[in-house]
C-alpha atoms as a PDB file:
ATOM      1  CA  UNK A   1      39.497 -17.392 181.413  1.00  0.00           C
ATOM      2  CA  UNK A   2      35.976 -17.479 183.362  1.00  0.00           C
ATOM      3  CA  UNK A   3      34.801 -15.602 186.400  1.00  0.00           C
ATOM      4  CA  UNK A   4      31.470 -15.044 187.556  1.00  0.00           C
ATOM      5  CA  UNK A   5      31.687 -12.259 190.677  1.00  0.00           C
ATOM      6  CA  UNK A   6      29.035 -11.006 192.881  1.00  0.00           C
ATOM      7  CA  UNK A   7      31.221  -8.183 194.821  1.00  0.00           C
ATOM      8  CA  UNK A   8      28.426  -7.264 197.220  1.00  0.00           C
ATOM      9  CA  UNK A   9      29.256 -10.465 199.381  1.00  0.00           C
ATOM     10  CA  UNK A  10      32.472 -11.414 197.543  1.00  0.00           C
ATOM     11  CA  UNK A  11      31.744 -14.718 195.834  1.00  0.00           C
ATOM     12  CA  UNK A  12      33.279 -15.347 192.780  1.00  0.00           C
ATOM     13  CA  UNK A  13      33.376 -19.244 190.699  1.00  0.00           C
ATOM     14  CA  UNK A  14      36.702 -18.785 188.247  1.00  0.00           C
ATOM     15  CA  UNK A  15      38.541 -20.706 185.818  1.00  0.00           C
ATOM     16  CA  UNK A  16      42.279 -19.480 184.562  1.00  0.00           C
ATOM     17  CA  UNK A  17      42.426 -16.615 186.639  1.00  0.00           C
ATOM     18  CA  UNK A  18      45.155 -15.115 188.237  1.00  0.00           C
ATOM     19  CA  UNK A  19      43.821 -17.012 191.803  1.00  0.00           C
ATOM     20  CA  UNK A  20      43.384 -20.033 190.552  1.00  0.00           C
ATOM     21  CA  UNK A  21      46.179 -22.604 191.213  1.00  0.00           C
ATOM     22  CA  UNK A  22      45.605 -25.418 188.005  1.00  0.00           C
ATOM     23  CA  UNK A  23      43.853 -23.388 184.879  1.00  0.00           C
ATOM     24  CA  UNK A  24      41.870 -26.624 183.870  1.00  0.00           C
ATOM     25  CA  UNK A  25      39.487 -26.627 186.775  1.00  0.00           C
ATOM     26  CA  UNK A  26      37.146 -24.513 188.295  1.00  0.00           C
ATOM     27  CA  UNK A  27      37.162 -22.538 191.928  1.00  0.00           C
ATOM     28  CA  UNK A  28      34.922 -21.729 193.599  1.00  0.00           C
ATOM     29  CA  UNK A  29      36.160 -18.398 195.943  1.00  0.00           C
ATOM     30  CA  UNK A  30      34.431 -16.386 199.067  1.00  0.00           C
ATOM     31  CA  UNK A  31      36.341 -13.685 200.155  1.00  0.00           C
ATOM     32  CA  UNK A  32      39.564 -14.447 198.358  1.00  0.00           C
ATOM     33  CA  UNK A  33      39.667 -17.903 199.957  1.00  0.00           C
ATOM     34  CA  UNK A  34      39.009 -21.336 197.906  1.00  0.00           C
ATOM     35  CA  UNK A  35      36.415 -23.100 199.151  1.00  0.00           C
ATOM     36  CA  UNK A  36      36.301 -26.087 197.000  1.00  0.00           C
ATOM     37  CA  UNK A  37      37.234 -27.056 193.064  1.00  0.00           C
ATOM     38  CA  UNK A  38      35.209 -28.789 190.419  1.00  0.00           C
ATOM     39  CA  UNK A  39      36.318 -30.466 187.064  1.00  0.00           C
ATOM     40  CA  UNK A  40      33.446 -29.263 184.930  1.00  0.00           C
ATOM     41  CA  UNK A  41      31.309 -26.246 184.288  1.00  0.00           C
ATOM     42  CA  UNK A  42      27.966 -27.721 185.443  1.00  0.00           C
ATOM     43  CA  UNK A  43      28.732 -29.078 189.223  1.00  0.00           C
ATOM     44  CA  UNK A  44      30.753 -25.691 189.498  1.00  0.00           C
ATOM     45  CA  UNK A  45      27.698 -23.659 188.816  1.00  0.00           C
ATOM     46  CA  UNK A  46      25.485 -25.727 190.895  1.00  0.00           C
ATOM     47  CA  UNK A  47      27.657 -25.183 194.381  1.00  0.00           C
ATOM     48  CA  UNK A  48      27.980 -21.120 193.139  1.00  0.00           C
ATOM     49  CA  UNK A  49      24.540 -20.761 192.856  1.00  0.00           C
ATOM     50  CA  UNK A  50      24.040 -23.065 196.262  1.00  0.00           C
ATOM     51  CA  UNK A  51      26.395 -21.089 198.274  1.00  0.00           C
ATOM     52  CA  UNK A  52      24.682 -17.753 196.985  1.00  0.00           C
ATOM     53  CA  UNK A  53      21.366 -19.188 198.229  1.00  0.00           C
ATOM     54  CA  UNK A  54      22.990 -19.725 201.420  1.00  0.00           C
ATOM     55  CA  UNK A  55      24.576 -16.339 201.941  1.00  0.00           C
ATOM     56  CA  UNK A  56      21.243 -15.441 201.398  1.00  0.00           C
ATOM     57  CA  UNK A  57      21.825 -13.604 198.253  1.00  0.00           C
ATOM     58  CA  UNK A  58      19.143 -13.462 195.386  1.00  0.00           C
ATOM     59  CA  UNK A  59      20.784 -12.530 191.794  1.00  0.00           C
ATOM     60  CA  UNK A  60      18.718  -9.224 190.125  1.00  0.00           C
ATOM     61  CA  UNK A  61      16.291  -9.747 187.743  1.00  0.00           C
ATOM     62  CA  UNK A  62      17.909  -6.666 185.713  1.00  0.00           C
ATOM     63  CA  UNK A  63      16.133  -5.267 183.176  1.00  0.00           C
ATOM     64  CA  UNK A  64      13.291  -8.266 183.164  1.00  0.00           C
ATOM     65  CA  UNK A  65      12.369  -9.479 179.736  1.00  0.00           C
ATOM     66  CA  UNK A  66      14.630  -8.932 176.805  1.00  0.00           C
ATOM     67  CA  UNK A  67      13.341  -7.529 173.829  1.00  0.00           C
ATOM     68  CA  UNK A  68      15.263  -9.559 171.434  1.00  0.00           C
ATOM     69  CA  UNK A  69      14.396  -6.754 168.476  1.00  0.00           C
ATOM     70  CA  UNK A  70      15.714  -3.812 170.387  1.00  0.00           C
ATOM     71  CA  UNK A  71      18.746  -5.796 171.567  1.00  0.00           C
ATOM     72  CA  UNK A  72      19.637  -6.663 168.052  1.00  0.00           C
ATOM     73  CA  UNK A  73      19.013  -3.358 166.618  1.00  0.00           C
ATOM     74  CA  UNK A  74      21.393  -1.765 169.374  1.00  0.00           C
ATOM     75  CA  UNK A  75      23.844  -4.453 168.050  1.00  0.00           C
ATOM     76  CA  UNK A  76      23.600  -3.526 164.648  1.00  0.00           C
ATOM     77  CA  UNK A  77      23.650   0.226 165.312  1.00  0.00           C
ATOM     78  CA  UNK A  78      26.849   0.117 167.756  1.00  0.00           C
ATOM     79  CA  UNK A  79      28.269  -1.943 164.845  1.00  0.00           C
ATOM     80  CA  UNK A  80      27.578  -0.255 162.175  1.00  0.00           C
ATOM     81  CA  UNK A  81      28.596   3.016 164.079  1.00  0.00           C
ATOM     82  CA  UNK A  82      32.508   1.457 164.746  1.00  0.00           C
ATOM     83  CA  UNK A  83      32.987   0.670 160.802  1.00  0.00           C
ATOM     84  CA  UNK A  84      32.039   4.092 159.713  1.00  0.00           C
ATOM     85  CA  UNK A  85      34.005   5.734 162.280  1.00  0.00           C
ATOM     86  CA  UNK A  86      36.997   3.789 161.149  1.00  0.00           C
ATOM     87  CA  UNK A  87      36.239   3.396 157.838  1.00  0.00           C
ATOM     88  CA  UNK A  88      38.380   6.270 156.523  1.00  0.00           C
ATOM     89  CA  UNK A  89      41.642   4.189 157.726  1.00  0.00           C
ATOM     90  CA  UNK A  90      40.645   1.783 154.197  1.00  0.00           C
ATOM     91  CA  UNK A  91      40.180   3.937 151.910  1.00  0.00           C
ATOM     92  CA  UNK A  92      42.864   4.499 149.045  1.00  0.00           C
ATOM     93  CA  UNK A  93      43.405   7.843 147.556  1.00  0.00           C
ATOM     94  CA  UNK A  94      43.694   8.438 144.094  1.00  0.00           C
ATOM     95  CA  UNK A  95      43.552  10.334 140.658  1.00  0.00           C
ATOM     96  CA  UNK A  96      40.631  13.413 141.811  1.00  0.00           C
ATOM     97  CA  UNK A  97      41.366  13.081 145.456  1.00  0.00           C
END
């Protein structure tokens, strides 16, 4: 399953979704009408990213650079933070318990 949405204008490129007629290819969708369909990933993402240029609609930047260090630390703390939480659920009881 793949779908790249931009709800603002309601363009959305999908694969195996639930408005897609054949799961194998690729849709390209504005305003819950199919505009065309494309057999691979790469000419999809080309016409998505053509149409949003003409609807005159620029993607945001976000958050700008990524700090790969911080992202990875958050990784490793949000991680780390599940197993301990559920940790308890493994261990075995026993003689002093």
């Amino acid at each position: 399953m793949f779908r790249q949405y931009v709800p603002k204008i309601g363009l959305s490129l999908e694969r195996n979704t639930q408005n897609t007629p054949e799961p194998k290819r690729y849709y390209l969708i504005y305003k819950g009408k199919i505009l065309s369909s494309y057999a691979n990933e790469k000419e999809a993402m080309k016409a998505y990213k053509e149409k949003l240029q003409q609807l005159g609609h620029t993607l945001d930047p976000g958050k700008g650079k990524i700090n790969v260090l911080e992202e990875s630390l958050d990784r490793f703390f949000s991680a780390h933070d599940k197993y301990w939480s559920h940790s308890y659920k493994f261990r075995k009881g026993g003689k002093g318990r």
